[in-house]
Protein backbone atom coordinates (compact mmCIF):
# COMPACT_ATOMS: atom_id res chain seq x y z
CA UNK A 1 8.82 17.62 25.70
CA UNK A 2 5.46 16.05 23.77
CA UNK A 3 5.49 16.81 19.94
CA UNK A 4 2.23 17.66 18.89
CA UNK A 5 2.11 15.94 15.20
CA UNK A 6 -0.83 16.47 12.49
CA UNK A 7 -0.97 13.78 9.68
CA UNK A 8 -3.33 14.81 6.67
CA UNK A 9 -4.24 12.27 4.22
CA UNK A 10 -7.60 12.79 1.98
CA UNK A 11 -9.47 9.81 3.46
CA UNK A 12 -9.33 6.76 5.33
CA UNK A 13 -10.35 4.11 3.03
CA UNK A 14 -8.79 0.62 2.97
CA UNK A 15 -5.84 1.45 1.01
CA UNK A 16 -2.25 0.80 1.63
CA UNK A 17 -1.00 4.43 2.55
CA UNK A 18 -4.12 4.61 4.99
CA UNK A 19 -2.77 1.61 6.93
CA UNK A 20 0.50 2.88 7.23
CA UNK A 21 -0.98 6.11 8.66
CA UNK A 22 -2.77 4.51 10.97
CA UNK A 23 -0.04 2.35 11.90
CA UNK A 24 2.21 5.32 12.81
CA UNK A 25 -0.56 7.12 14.62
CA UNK A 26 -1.39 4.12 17.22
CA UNK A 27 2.02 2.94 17.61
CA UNK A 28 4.14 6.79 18.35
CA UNK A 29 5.20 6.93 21.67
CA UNK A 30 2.20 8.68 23.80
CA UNK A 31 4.09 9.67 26.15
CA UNK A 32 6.55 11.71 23.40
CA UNK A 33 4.13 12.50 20.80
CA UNK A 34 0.60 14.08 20.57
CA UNK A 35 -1.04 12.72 17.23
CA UNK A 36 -4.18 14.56 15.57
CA UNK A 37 -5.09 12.89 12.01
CA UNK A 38 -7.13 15.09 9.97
CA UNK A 39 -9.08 13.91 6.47
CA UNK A 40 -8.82 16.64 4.03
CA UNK A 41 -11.82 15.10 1.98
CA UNK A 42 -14.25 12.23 3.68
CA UNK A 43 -13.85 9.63 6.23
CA UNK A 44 -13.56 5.99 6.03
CA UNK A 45 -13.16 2.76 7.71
CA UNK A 46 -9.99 2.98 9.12
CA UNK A 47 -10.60 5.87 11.10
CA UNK A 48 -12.53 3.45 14.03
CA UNK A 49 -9.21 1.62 14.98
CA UNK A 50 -7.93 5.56 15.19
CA UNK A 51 -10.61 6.84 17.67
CA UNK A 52 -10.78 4.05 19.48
CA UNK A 53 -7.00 4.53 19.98
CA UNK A 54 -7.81 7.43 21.52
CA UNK A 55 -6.33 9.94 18.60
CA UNK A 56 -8.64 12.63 17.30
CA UNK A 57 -10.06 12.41 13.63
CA UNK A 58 -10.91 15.64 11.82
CA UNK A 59 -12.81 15.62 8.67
CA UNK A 60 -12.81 18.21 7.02
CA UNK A 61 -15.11 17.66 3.97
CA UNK A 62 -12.85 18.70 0.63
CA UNK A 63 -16.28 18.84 -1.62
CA UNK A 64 -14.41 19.29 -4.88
CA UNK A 65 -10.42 19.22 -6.11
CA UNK A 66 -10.23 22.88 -5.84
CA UNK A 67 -12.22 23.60 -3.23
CA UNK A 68 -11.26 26.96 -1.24
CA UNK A 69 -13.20 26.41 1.51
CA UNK A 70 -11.61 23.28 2.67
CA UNK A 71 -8.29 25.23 2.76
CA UNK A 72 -9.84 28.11 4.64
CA UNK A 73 -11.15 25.16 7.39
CA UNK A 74 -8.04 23.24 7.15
CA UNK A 75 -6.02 26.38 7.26
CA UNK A 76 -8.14 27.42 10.89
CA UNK A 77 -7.96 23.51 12.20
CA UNK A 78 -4.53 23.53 11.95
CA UNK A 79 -3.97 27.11 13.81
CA UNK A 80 -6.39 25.59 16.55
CA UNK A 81 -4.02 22.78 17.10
CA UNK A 82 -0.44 24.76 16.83
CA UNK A 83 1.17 21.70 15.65
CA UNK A 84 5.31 21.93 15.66
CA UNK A 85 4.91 19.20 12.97
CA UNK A 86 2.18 18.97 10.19
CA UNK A 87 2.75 15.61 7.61
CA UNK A 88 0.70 15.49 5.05
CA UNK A 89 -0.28 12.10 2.96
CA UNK A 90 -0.85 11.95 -0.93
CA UNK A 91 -1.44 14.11 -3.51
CA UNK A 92 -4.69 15.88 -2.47
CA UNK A 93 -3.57 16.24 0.94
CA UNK A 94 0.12 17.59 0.23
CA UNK A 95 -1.40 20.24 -1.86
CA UNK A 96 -3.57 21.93 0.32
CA UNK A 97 -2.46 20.46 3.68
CA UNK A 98 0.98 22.05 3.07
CA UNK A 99 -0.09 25.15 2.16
CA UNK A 100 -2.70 25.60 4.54
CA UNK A 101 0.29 24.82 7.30
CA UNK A 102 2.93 27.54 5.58
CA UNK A 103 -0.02 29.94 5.98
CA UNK A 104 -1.22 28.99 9.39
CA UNK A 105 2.66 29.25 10.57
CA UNK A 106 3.01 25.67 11.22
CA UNK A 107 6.83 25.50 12.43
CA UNK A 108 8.03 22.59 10.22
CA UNK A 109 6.25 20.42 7.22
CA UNK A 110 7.02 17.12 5.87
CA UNK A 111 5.05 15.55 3.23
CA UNK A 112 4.69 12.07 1.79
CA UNK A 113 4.77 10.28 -1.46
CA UNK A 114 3.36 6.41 -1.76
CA UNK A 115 3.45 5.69 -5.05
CA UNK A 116 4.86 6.46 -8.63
CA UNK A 117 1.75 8.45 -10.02
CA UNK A 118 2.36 8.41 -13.67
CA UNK A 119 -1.26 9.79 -13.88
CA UNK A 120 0.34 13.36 -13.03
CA UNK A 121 0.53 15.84 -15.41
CA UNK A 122 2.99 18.95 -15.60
CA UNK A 123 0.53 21.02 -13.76
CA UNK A 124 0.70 18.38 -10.80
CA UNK A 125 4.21 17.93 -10.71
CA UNK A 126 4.75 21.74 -10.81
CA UNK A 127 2.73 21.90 -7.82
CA UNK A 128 5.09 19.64 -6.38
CA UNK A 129 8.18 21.01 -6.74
CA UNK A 130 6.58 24.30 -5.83
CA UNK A 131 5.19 22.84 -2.33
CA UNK A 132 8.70 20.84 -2.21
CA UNK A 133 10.53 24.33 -1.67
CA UNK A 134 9.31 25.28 1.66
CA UNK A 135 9.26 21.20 2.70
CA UNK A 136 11.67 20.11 5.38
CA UNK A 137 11.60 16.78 3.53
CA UNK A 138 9.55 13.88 1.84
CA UNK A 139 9.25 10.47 3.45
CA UNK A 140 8.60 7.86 0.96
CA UNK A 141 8.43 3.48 1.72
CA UNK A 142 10.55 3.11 -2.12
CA UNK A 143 13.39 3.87 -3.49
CA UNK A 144 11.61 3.89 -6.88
CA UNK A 145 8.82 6.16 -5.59
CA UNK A 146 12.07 8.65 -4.58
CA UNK A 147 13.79 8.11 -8.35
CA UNK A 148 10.16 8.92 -10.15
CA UNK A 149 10.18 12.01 -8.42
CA UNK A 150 13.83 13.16 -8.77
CA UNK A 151 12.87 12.49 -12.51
CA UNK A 152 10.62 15.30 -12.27
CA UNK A 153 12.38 17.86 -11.03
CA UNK A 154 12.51 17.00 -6.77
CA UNK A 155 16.22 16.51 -5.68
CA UNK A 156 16.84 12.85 -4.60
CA UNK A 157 18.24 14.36 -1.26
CA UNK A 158 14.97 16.24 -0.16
CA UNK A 159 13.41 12.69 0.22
CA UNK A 160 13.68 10.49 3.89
CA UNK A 161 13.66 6.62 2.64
CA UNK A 162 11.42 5.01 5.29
CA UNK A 163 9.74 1.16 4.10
CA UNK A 164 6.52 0.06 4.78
CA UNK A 165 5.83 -1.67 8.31
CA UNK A 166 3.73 -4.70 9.05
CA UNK A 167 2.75 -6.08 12.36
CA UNK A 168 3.37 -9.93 12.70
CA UNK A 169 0.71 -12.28 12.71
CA UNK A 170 -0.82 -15.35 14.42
CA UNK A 171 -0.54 -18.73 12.97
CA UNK A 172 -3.60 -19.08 10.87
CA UNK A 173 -6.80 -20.48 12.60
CA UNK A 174 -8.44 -21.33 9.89
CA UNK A 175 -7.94 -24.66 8.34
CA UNK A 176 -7.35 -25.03 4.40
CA UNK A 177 -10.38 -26.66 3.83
CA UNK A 178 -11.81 -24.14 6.04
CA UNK A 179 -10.22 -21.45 3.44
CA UNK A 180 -11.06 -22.73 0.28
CA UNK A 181 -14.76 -23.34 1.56
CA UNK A 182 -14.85 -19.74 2.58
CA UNK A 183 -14.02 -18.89 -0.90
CA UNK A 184 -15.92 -20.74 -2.99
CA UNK A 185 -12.60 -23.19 -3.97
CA UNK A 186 -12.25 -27.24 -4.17
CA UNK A 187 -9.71 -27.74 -2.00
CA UNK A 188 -8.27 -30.24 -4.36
CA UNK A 189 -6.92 -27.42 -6.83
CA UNK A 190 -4.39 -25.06 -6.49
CA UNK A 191 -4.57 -21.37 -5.43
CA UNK A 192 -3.14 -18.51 -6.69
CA UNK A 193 -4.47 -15.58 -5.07
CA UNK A 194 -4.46 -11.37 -5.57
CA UNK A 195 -5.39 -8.96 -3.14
CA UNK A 196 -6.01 -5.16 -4.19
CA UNK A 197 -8.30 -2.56 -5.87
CA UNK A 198 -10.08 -3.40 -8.98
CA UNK A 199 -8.89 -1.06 -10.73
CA UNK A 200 -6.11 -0.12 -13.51
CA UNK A 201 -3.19 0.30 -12.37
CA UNK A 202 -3.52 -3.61 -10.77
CA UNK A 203 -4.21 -4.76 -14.28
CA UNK A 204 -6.29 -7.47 -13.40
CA UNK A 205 -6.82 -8.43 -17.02
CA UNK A 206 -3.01 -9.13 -17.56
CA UNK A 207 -3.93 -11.86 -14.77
CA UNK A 208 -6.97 -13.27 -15.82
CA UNK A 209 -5.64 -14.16 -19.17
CA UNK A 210 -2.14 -15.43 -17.31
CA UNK A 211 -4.76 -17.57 -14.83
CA UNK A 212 -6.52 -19.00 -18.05
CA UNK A 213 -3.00 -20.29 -19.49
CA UNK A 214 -2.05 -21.44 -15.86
CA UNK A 215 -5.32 -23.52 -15.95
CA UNK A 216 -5.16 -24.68 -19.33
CA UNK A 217 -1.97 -26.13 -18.86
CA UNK A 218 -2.50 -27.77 -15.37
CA UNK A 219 -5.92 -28.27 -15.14
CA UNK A 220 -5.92 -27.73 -11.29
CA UNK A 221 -5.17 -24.17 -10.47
CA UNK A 222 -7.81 -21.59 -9.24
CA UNK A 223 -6.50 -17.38 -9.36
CA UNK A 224 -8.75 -15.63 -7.26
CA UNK A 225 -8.82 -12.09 -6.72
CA UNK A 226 -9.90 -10.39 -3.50
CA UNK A 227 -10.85 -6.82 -3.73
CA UNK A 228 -13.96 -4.31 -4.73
CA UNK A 229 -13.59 -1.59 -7.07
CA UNK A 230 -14.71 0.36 -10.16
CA UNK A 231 -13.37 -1.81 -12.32
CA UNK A 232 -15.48 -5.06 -11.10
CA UNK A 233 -18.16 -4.77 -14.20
CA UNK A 234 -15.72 -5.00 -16.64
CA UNK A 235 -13.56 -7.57 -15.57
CA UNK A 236 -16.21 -10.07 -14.75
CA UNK A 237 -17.33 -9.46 -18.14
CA UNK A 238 -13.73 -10.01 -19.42
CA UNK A 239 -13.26 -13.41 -16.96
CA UNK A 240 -16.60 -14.67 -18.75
CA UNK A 241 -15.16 -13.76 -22.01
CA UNK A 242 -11.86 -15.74 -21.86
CA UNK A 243 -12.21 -18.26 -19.21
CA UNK A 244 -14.24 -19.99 -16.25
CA UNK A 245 -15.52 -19.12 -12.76
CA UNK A 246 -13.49 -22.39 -11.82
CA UNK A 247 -10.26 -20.55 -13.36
CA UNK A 248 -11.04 -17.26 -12.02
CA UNK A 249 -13.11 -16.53 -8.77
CA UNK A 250 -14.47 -12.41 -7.73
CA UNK A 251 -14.06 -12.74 -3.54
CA UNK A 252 -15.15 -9.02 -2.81
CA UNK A 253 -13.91 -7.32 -0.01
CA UNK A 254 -12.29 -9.37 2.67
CA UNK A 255 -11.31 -8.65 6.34
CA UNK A 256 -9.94 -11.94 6.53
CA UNK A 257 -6.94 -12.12 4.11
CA UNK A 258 -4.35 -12.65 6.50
CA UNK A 259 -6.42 -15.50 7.38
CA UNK A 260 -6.43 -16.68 4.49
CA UNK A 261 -3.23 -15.88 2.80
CA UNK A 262 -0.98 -18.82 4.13
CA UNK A 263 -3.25 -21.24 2.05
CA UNK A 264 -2.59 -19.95 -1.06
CA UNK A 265 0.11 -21.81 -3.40
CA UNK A 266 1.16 -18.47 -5.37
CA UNK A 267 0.59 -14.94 -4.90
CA UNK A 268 0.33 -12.61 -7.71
CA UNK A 269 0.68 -8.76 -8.50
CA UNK A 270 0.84 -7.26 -11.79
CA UNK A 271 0.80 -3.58 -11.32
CA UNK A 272 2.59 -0.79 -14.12
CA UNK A 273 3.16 1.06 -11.14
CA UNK A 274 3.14 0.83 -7.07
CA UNK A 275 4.82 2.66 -4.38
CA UNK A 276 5.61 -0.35 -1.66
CA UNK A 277 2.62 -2.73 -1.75
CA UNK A 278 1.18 -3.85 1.37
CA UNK A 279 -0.37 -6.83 0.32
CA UNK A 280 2.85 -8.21 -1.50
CA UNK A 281 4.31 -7.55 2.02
CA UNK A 282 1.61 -9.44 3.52
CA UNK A 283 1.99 -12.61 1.36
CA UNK A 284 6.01 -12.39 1.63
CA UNK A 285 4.84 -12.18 5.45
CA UNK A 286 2.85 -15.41 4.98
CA UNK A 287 5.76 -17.61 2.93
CA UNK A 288 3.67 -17.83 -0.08
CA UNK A 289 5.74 -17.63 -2.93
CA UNK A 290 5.43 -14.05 -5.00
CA UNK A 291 4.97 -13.31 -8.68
CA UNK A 292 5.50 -9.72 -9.23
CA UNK A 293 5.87 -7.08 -12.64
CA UNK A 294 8.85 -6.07 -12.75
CA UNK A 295 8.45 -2.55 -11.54
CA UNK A 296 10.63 0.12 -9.10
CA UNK A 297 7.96 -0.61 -6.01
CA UNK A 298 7.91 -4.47 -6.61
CA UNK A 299 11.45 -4.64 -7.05
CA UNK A 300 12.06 -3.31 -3.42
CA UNK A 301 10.41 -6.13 -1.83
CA UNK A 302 11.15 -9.19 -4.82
CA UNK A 303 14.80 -9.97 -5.38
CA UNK A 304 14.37 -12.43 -8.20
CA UNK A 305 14.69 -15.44 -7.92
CA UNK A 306 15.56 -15.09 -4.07
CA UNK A 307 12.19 -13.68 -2.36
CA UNK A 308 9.98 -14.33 -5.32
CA UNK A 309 9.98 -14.17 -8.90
CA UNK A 310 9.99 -11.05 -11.30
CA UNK A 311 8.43 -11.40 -14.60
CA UNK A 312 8.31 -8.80 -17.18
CA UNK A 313 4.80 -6.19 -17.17
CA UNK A 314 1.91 -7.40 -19.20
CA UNK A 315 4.18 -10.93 -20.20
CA UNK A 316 0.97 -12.78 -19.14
CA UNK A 317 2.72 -16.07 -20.40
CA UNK A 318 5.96 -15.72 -18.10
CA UNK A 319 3.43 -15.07 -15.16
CA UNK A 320 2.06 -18.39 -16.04
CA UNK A 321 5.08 -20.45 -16.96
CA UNK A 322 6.87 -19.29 -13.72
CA UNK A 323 4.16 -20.02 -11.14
CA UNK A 324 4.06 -23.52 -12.95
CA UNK A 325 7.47 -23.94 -12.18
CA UNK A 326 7.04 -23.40 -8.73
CA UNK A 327 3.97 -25.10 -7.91
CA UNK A 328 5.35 -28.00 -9.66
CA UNK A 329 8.42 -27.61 -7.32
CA UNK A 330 7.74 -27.67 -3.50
CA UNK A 331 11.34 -27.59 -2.72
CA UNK A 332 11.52 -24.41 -4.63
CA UNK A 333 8.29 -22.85 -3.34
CA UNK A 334 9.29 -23.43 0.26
CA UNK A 335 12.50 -21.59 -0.38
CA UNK A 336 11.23 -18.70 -1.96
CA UNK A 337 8.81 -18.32 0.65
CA UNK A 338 10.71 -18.92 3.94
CA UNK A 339 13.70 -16.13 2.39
CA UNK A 340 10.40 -14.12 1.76
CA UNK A 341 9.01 -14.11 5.35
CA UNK A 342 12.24 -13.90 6.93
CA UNK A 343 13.52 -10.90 4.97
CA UNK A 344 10.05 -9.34 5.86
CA UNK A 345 10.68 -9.79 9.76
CA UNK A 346 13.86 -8.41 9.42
CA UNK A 347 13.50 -5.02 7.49
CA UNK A 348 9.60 -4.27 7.16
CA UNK A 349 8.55 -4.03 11.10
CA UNK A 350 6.04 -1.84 12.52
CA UNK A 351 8.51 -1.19 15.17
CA UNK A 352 11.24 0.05 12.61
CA UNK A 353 8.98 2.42 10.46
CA UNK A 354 7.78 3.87 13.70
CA UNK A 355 10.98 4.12 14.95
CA UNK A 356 12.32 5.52 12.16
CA UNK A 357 9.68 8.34 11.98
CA UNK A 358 9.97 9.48 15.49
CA UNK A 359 13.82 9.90 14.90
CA UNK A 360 12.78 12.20 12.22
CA UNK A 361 10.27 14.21 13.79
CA UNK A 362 12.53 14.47 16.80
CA UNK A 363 15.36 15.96 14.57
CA UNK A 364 13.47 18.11 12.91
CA UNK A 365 12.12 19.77 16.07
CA UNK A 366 15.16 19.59 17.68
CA UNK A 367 14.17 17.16 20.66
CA UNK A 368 15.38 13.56 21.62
């Protein structure tokens, strides 16, 4: 028996829960599962690696957050399709895609939560545990994603625990020098590098002034940061502010990173809040040592002083005085990094989240 599955998510930008979407949708057993994605508000650059998978994209153009229209198409896509499974993505998407699927009769509906969203206000989460009552359950890649919400009224057992997935990689091709070149480094310094949004929740400005210590006091390190977002204004106008364009490089938007990544020294995060970062999954991936906030997502991926190193949010001081520690210990930095990448290959495969989800949609149709 073929499951026909619908996952909703809002778009299909470069973001982590996007990946993991896509992901799931290429790698589910064809021959098992029937996979139709649908975008509840625009469409993006990920969807490409979807069509040309051979799985249908939907867009159904969400013009504004309460837009009745988009439930009224969503509602008549999903009757179209007769999906025993709809699985909706984020907050946008588990609001109207799971009541558009209660109303078209969809048979069972599973949503998704990525991230702790401390953004949310009572109105949100009262949605939530609305929409949670008629949910068979809620995947989620954290543990601390699962406690935020059984904070706010969700019971801890309506959740599935499922981590993040990441498929391995080839030995880099590119050469250090090669790297460094490519972003605007000397090769002679050190490089601590970021990956991620510009934006908030990252704060980036926690890092810039941590980078400015951590060059001060060596002399030799370069942090640089490779992302876009809103936030790119003001924080070159904060980098210019504190410290150099030698301390602290803007890369943009790269589709190289995992090229990239195994040349860095140090790899940095210093989000107040993430669900299960792919990038941070990525470096551990790559055997570059991790500095991480100590926060719920970053804590399922870091074990202190074992895969990485946690250090305290906004403690811009302990960010700096740690990765001087390691790069001033290669015995040290070799050993947090090869734990890293092997406790990566062991519990963060593409072949286990998928795995892992088709067991659950299986169950809750009743097939195997």
């Amino acid at each position: 028996m073929t499951i026909r599955i619908v996952l909703v998510i809002p778009t299909m930008d470069r973001g982590g829960a996007e990946k993991q979407l896509c992901l799931l949708a290429e790698n589910l057993p064809r021959d098992h599962f029937d996979v139709h994605v649908i975008l509840l508000t625009r469409d993006g650059p990920r969807s490409q690696q979807l069509r040309e998978s051979g799985i249908p994209v939907t867009v159904i153009g969400k013009r504004f957050k309460a837009d009745p229209s988009a439930f009224f198409r969503l509602r008549r896509e999903l009757k179209k399709l007769q999906p025993q499974i709809v699985h909706t993505w984020l907050f946008a998407a588990n609001s109207f895609g799971r009541a558009a699927a209660k109303a078209a009769n969809v048979p069972r509906i599973i949503g998704s939560e990525r991230c702790v969203d401390p953004w949310k206000t009572a109105a949100h989460f009262l949605i939530d545990r609305k929409l949670a009552k008629y949910t068979e359950t809620i995947t989620t890649n954290s543990a601390g994603v699962r406690d935020f919400y059984a904070a706010h009224g969700i019971p801890q057992d309506k959740f599935t625990l499922i981590p993040n997935g990441i498929e391995p990689v080839a030995t880099s091709a590119v050469s250090r020098d090669e790297a460094f070149t490519s972003l605007g480094v000397d090769p002679r310094r050190k490089l601590i590098m970021a990956v991620g949004r510009l934006w908030p929740q990252k704060r980036y400005r926690d890092l810039i002034w941590a980078a400015e210590l951590l060059a001060t006091l060596r002399e030799d390190t370069t942090f640089a940061i490779l992302g876009d977002g809103p936030q790119r204004g003001e924080l070159l106008r904060h980098r210019d502010a504190v410290t150099l364009p030698e301390h602290v490089r803007f890369c943009g938007q790269r589709d190289d990173v995992t090229e990239l990544l195994p040349h860095a020294d140090a790899f940095w995060i210093g989000s107040e809040y993430e669900g299960q970062s792919n990038s941070v999954i990525e470096a551990m991936q790559a055997a570059v040592p991790v500095i991480a906030s100590n926060i719920p997502g970053n804590r399922d991926l870091i074990i202190d002083q074992q895969t990485g190193r946690l250090v305290n949010l906004g403690d811009t001081a302990d960010f700096a005085r740690q990765t001087n520690e390691i790069l001033e210990n290669e015995a040290e930095s070799k050993r947090l990094g090869s734990n890293a990448r092997d406790r990566i290959a062991s519990e963060f495969t593409v072949a286990q989240m998928v795995a892992k989800h088709a067991k659950l949609y299986a169950a809750e149709t009743g097939t195997r």
